[in-house]
N, C-alpha and C. Protein backbone atom coordinates (compact mmCIF):
# COMPACT_ATOMS: atom_id res chain seq x y z
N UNK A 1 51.31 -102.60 42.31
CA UNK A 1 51.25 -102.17 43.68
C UNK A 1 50.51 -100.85 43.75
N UNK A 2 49.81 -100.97 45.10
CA UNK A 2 49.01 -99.19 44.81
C UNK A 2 50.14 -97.95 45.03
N UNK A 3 49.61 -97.15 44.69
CA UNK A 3 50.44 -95.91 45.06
C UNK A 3 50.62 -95.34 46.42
N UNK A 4 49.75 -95.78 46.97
CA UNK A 4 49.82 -95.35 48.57
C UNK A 4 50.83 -96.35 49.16
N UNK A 5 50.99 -97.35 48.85
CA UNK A 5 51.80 -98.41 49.41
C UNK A 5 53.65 -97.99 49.22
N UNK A 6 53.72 -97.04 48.58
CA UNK A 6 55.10 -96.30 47.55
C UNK A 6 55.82 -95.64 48.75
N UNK A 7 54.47 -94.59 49.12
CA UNK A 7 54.92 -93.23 49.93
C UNK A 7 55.43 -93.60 51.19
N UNK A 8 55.74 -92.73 52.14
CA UNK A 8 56.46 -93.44 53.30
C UNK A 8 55.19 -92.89 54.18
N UNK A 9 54.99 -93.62 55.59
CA UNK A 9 53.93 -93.48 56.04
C UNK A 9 53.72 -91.37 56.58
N UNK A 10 55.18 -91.16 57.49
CA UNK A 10 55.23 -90.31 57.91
C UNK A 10 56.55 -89.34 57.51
N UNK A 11 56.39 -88.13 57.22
CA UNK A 11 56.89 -86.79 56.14
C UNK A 11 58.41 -87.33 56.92
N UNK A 12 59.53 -86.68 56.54
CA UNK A 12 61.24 -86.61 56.73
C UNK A 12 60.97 -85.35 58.27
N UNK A 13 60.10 -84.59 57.84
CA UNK A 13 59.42 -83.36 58.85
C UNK A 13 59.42 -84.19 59.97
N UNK A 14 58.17 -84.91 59.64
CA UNK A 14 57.60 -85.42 61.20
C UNK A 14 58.49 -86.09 61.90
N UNK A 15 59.44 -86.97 61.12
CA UNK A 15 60.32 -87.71 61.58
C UNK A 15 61.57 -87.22 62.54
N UNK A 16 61.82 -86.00 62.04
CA UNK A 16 63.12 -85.10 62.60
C UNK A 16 62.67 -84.81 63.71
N UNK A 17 61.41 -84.30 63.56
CA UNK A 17 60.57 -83.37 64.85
C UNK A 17 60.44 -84.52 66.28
N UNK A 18 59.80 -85.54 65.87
CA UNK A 18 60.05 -86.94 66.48
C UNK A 18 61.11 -87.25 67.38
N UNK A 19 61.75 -87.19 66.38
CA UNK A 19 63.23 -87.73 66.93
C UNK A 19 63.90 -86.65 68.21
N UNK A 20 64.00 -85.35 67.86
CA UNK A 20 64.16 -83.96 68.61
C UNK A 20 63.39 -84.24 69.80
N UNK A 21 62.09 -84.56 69.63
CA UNK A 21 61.33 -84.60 70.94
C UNK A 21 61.46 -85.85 72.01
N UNK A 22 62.04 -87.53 71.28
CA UNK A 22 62.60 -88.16 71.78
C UNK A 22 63.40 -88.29 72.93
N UNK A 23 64.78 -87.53 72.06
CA UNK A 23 66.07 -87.27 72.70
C UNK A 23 65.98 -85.61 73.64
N UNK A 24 65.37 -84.70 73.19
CA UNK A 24 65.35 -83.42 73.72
C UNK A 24 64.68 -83.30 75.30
N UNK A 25 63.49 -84.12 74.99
CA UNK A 25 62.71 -83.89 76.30
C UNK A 25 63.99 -84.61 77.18
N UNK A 26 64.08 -86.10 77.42
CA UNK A 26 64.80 -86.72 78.66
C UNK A 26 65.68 -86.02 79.12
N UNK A 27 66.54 -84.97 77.80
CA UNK A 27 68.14 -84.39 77.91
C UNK A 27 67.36 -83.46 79.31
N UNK A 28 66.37 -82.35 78.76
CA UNK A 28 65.45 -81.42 79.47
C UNK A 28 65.27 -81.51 81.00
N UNK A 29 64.84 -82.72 81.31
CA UNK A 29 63.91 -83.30 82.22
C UNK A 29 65.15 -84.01 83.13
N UNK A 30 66.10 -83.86 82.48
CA UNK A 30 67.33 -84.84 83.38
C UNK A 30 68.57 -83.73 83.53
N UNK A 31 67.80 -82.56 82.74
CA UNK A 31 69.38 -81.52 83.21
C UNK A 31 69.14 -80.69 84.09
N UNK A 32 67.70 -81.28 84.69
CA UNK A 32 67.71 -80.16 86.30
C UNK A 32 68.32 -80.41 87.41
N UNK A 33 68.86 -81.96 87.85
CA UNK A 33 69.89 -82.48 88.36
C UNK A 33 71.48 -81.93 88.33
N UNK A 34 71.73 -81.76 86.98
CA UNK A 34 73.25 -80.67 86.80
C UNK A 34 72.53 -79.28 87.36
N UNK A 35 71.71 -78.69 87.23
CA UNK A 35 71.62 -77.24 87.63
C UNK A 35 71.54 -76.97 88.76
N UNK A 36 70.57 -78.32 89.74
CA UNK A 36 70.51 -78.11 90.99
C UNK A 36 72.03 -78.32 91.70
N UNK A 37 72.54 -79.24 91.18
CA UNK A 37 74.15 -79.50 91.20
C UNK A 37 75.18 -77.77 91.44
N UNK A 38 74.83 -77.53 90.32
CA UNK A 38 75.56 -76.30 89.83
C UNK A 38 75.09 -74.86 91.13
N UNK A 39 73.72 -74.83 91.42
CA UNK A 39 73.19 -73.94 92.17
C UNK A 39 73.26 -74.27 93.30
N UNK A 40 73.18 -75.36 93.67
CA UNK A 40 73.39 -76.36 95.40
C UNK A 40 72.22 -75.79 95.81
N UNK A 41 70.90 -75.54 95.43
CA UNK A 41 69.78 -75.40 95.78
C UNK A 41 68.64 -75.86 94.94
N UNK A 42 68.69 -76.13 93.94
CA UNK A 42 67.51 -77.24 93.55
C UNK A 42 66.94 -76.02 92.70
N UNK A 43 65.77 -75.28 92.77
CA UNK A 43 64.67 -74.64 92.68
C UNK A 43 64.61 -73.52 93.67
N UNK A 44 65.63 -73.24 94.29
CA UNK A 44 65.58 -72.26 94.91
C UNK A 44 65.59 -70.59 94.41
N UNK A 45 64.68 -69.81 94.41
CA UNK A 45 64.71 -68.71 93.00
C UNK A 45 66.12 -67.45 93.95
N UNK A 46 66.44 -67.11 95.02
CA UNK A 46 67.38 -66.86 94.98
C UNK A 46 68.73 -66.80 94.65
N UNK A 47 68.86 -67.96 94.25
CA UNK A 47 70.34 -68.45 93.78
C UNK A 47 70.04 -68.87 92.24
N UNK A 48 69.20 -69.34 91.91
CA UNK A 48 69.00 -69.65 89.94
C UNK A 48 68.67 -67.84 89.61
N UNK A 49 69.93 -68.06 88.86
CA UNK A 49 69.52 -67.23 87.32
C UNK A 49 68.41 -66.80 86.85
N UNK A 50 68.17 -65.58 86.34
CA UNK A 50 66.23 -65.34 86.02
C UNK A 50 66.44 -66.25 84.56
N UNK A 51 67.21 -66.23 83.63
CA UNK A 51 67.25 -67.30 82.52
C UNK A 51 66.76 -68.65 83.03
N UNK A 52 68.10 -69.09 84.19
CA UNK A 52 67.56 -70.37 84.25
C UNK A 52 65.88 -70.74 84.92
N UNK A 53 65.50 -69.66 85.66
CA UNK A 53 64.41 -69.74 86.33
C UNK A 53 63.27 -69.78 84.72
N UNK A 54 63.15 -69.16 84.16
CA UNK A 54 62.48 -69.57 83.16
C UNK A 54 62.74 -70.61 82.45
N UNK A 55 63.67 -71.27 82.02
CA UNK A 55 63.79 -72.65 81.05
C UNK A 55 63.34 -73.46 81.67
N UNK A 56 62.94 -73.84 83.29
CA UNK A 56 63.14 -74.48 84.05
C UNK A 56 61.20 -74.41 84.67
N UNK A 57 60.99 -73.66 83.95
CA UNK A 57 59.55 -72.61 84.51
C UNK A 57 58.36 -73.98 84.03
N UNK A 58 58.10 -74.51 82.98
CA UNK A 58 57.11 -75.37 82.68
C UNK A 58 57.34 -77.18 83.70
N UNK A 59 58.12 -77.04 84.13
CA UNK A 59 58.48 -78.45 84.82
C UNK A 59 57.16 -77.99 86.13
N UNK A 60 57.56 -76.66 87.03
CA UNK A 60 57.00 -76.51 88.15
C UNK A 60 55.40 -76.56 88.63
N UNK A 61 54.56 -77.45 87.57
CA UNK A 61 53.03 -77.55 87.31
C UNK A 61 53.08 -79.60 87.59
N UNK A 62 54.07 -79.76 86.78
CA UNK A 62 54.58 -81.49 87.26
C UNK A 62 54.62 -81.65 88.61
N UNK A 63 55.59 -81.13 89.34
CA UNK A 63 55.89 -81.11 90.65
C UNK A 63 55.21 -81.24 91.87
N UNK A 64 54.03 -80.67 91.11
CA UNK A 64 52.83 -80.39 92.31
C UNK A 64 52.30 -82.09 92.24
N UNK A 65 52.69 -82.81 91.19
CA UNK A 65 52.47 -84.80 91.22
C UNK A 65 53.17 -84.93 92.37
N UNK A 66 52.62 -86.05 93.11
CA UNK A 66 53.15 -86.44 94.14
C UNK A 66 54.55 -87.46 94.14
N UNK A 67 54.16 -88.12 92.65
CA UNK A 67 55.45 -88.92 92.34
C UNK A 67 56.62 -88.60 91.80
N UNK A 68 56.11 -87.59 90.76
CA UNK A 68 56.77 -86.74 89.85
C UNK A 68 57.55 -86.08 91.02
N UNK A 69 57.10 -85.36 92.04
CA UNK A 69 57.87 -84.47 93.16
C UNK A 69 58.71 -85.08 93.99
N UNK A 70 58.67 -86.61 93.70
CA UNK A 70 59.26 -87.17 95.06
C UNK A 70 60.62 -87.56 94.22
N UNK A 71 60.10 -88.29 93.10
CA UNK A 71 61.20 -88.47 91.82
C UNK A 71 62.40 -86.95 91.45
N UNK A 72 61.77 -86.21 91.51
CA UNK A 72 62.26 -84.56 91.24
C UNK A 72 63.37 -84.57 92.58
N UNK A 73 62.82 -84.94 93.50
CA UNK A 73 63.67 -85.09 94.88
C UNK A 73 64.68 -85.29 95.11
N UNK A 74 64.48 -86.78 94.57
CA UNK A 74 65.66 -87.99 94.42
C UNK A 74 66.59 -87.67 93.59
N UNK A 75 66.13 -87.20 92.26
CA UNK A 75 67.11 -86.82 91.40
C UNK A 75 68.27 -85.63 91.67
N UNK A 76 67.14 -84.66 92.19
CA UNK A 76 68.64 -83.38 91.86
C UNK A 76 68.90 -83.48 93.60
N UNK A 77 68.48 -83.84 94.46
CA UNK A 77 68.96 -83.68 96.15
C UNK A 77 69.74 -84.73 96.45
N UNK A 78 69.40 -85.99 96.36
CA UNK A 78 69.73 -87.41 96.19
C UNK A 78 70.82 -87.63 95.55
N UNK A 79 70.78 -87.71 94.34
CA UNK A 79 71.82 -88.11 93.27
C UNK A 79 72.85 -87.00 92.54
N UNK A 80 71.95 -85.62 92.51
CA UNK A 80 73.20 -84.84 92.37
C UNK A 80 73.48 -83.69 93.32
N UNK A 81 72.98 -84.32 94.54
CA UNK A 81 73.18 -82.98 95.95
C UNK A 81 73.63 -81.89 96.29
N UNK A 82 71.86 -81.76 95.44
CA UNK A 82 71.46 -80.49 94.99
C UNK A 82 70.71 -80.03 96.79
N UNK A 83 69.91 -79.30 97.12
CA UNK A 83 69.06 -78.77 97.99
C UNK A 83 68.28 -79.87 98.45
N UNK A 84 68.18 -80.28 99.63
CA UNK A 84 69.34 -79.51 100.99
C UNK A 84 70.19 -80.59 101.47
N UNK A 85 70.46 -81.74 100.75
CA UNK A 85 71.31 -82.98 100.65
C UNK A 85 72.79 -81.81 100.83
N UNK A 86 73.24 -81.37 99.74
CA UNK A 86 74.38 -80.45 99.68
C UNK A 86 74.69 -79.33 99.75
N UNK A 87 73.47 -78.47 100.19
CA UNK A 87 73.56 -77.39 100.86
C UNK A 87 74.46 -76.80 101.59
N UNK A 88 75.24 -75.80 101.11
CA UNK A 88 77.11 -75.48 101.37
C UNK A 88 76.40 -74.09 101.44
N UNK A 89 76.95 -72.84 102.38
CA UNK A 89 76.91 -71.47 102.36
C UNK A 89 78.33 -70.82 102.31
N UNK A 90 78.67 -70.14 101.46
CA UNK A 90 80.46 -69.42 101.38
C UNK A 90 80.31 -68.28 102.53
């Protein structure tokens, strides 16, 4: 058998990294729904955290998609009524 046929195609590295980016992004991309939840404003920079306003900072270039924004909508206003679905003032 050749020797190349032995090795595994792709490093234990690439594989981990893979996998991280798999599971990490959706977790990412689906935990702005809990925050808008948590803030009852979505993206509103008054009420988010300057932390959270940065973790949250590379999504806001997506948004400007028309589908991506409408989807963004649905998710944290819609489903976890976030801004202005659940919009509560104390």
């Amino acid at each position: 058998m050749k020797a190349s046929l032995d090795r595994p195609c792709f490093s234990r590295r690439t594989k981990l990294m893979a996998s991280w980016f798999a599971v990490g992004l959706p977790l990412y991309v689906f935990s702005t729904g809990p925050v808008a939840w948590a803030t009852n404003d979505a993206f509103h920079t008054a009420y988010l955290p300057a932390a959270v306003e940065v973790i949250y900072l590379p999504l806001v270039p997506l948004l400007r998609v028309e589908v991506v924004g409408s989807v963004f909508y649905w998710w944290t206003a819609i489903v976890w009524q976030g801004f202005p679905a659940g919009y509560t003032t104390l």
